[in-house]
Protein backbone atom coordinates (compact mmCIF):
# COMPACT_ATOMS: atom_id res chain seq x y z
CA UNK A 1 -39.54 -7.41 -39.60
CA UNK A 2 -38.88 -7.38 -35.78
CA UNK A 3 -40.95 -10.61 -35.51
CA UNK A 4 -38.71 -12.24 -38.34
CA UNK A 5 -35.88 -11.29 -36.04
CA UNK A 6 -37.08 -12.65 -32.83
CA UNK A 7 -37.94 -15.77 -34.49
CA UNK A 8 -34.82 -16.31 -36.11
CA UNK A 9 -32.85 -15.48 -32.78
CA UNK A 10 -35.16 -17.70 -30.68
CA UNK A 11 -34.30 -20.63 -33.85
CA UNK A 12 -30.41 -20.03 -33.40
CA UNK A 13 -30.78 -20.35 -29.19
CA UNK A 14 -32.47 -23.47 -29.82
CA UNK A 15 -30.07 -25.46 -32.18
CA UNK A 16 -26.80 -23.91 -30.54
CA UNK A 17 -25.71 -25.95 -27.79
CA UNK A 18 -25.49 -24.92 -24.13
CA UNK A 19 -22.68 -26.18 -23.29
CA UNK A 20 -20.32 -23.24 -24.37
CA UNK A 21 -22.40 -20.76 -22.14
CA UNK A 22 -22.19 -23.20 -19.11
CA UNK A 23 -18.43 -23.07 -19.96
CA UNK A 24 -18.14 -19.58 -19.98
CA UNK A 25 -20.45 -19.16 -16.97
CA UNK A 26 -17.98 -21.16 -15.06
CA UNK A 27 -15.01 -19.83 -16.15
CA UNK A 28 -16.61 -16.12 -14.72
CA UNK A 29 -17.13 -18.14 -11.61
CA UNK A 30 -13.68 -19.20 -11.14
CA UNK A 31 -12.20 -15.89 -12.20
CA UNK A 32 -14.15 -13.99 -9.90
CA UNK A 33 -13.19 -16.60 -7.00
CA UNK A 34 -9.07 -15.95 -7.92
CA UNK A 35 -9.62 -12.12 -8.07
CA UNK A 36 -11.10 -12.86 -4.14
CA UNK A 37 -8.07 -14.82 -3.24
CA UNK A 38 -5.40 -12.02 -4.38
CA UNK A 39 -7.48 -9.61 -2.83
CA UNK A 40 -7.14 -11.31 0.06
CA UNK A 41 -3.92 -12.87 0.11
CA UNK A 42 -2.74 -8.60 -1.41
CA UNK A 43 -4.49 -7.30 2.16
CA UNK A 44 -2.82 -10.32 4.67
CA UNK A 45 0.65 -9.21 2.84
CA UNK A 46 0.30 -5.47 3.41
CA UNK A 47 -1.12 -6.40 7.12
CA UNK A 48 2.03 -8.60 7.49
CA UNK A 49 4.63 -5.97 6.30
CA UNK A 50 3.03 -3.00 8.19
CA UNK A 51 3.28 -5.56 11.52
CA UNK A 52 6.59 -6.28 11.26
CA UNK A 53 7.70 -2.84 10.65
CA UNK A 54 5.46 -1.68 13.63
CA UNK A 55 6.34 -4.22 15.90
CA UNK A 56 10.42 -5.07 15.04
CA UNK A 57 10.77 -0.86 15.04
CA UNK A 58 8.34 -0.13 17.85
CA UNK A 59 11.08 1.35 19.80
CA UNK A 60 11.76 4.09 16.10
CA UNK A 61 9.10 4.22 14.40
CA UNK A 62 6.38 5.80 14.30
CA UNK A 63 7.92 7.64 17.24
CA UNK A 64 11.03 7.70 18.12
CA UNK A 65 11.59 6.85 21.68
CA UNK A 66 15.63 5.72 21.49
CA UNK A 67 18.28 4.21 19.58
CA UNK A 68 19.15 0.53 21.22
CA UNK A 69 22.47 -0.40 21.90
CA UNK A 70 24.29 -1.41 18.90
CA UNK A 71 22.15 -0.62 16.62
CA UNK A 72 23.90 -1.77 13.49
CA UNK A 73 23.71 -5.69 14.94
CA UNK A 74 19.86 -5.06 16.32
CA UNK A 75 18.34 -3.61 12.93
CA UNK A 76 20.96 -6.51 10.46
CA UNK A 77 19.23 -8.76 12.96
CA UNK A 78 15.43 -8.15 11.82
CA UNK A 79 16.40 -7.42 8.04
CA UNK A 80 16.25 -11.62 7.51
CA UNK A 81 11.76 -11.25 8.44
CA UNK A 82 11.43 -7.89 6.93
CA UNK A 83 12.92 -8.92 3.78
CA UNK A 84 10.62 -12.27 4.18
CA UNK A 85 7.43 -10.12 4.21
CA UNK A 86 9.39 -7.36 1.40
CA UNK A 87 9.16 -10.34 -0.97
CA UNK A 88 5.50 -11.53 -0.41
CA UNK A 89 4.31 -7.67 -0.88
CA UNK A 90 6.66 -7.07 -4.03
CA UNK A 91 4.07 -9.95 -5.62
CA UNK A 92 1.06 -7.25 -5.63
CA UNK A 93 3.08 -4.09 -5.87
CA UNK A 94 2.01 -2.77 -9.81
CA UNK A 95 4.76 -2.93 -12.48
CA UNK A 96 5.49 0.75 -12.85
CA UNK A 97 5.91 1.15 -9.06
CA UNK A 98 8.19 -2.48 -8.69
CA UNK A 99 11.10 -0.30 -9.43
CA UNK A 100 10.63 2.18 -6.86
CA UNK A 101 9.39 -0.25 -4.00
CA UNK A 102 13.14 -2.15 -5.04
CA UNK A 103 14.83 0.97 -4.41
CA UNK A 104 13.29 2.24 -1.16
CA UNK A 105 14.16 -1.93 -0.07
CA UNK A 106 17.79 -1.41 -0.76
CA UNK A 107 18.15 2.40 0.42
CA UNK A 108 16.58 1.10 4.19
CA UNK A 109 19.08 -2.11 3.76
CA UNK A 110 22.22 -0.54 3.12
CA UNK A 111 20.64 2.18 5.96
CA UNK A 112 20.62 -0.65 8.49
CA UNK A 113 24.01 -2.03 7.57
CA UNK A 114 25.86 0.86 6.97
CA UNK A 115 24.27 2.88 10.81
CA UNK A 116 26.72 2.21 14.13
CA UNK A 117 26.50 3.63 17.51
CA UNK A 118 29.67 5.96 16.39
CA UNK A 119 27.48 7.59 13.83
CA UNK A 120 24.40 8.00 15.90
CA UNK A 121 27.05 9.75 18.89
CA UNK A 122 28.56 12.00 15.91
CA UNK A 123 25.17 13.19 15.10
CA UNK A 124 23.27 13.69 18.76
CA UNK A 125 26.83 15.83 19.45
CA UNK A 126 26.17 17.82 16.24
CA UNK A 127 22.54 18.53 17.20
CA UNK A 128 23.10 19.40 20.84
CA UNK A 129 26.05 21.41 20.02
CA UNK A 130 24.54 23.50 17.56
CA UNK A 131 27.27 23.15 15.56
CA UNK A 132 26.32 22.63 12.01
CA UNK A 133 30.62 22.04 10.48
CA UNK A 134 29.50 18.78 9.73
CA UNK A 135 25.78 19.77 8.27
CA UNK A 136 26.54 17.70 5.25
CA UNK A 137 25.54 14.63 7.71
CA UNK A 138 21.86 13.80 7.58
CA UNK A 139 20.62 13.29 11.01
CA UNK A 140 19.90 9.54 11.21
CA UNK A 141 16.24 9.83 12.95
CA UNK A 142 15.58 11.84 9.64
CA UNK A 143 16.55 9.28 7.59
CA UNK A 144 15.17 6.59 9.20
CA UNK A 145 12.01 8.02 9.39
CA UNK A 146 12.01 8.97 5.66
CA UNK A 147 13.46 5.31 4.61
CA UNK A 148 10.55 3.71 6.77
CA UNK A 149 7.91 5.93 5.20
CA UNK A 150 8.93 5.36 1.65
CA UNK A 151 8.23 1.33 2.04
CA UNK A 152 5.18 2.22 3.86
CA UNK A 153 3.97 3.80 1.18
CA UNK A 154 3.97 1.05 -1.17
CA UNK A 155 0.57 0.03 1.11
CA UNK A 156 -1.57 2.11 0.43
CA UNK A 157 -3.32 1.15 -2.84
């Protein structure tokens, strides 16, 4: 019985063509070569994005050193590359986190549109006065710091 079996297999591999195997074994090949690619081209984007956030912020983030002078037209100013290397990651960000990573984009946009130097003053006066009448005010390091580390979070897979 297990003889009749191997025969009949053996038979069947020897009147089937190849060709349809040599086809498939390519098309493995080739899929396995693209899955390399994104990989790669995934890791360059997350390099790219972390870069420009560490380089264009060096002065904020991950410490914050100081607040440059007219702040409003220096961060506006670095949104146009930022949102460059925003739209290469949002390729390789997964579905159910696209929302999210969309979000946290527009939160730290309208952030660095909506900060001036009269805001920043307000809230270094709160803080060094101790007085907390205006405590509905988020202190804008804070928020920076929180908007900054809810993009970078979207690279770490």
């Amino acid at each position: 019985m297990l003889n009749e079996s191997l025969d009949q297999i053996a038979s069947y591999f020897e009147t089937v063509p190849l060709w349809p195997f040599v086809l498939f074994g390519l098309l493995a090949v080739v899929a396995v070569m693209v899955d390399i690619v994104n990989r790669k081209r995934r890791a360059m984007a997350i390099e790219n994005f972390r870069y420009t956030i560490e380089t264009e912020l060096a002065d904020m983030y991950p410490q914050h050193k100081r607040w440059p002078a007219n702040i409003n037209h220096y961060l506006t100013a670095r949104l146009p590359e930022m949102y460059q290397n925003f739209e290469v990651l949002r390729v390789f960000i997964p579905q159910k986190n696209l929302l999210q990573y969309n979000t946290d984009w527009n939160n730290f946009r309208d952030f660095c549109r909506a900060i001036t130097d009269e805001k920043i003053a307000a809230a270094e006066q709160n803080s060094s006065t101790e007085n907390r009448s205006g405590a509905n005010e988020p202190d804008p390091k804070e928020v920076f710091h929180r908007l900054i580390s809810n993009l970078l979070k979207h690279t770490e897979f």
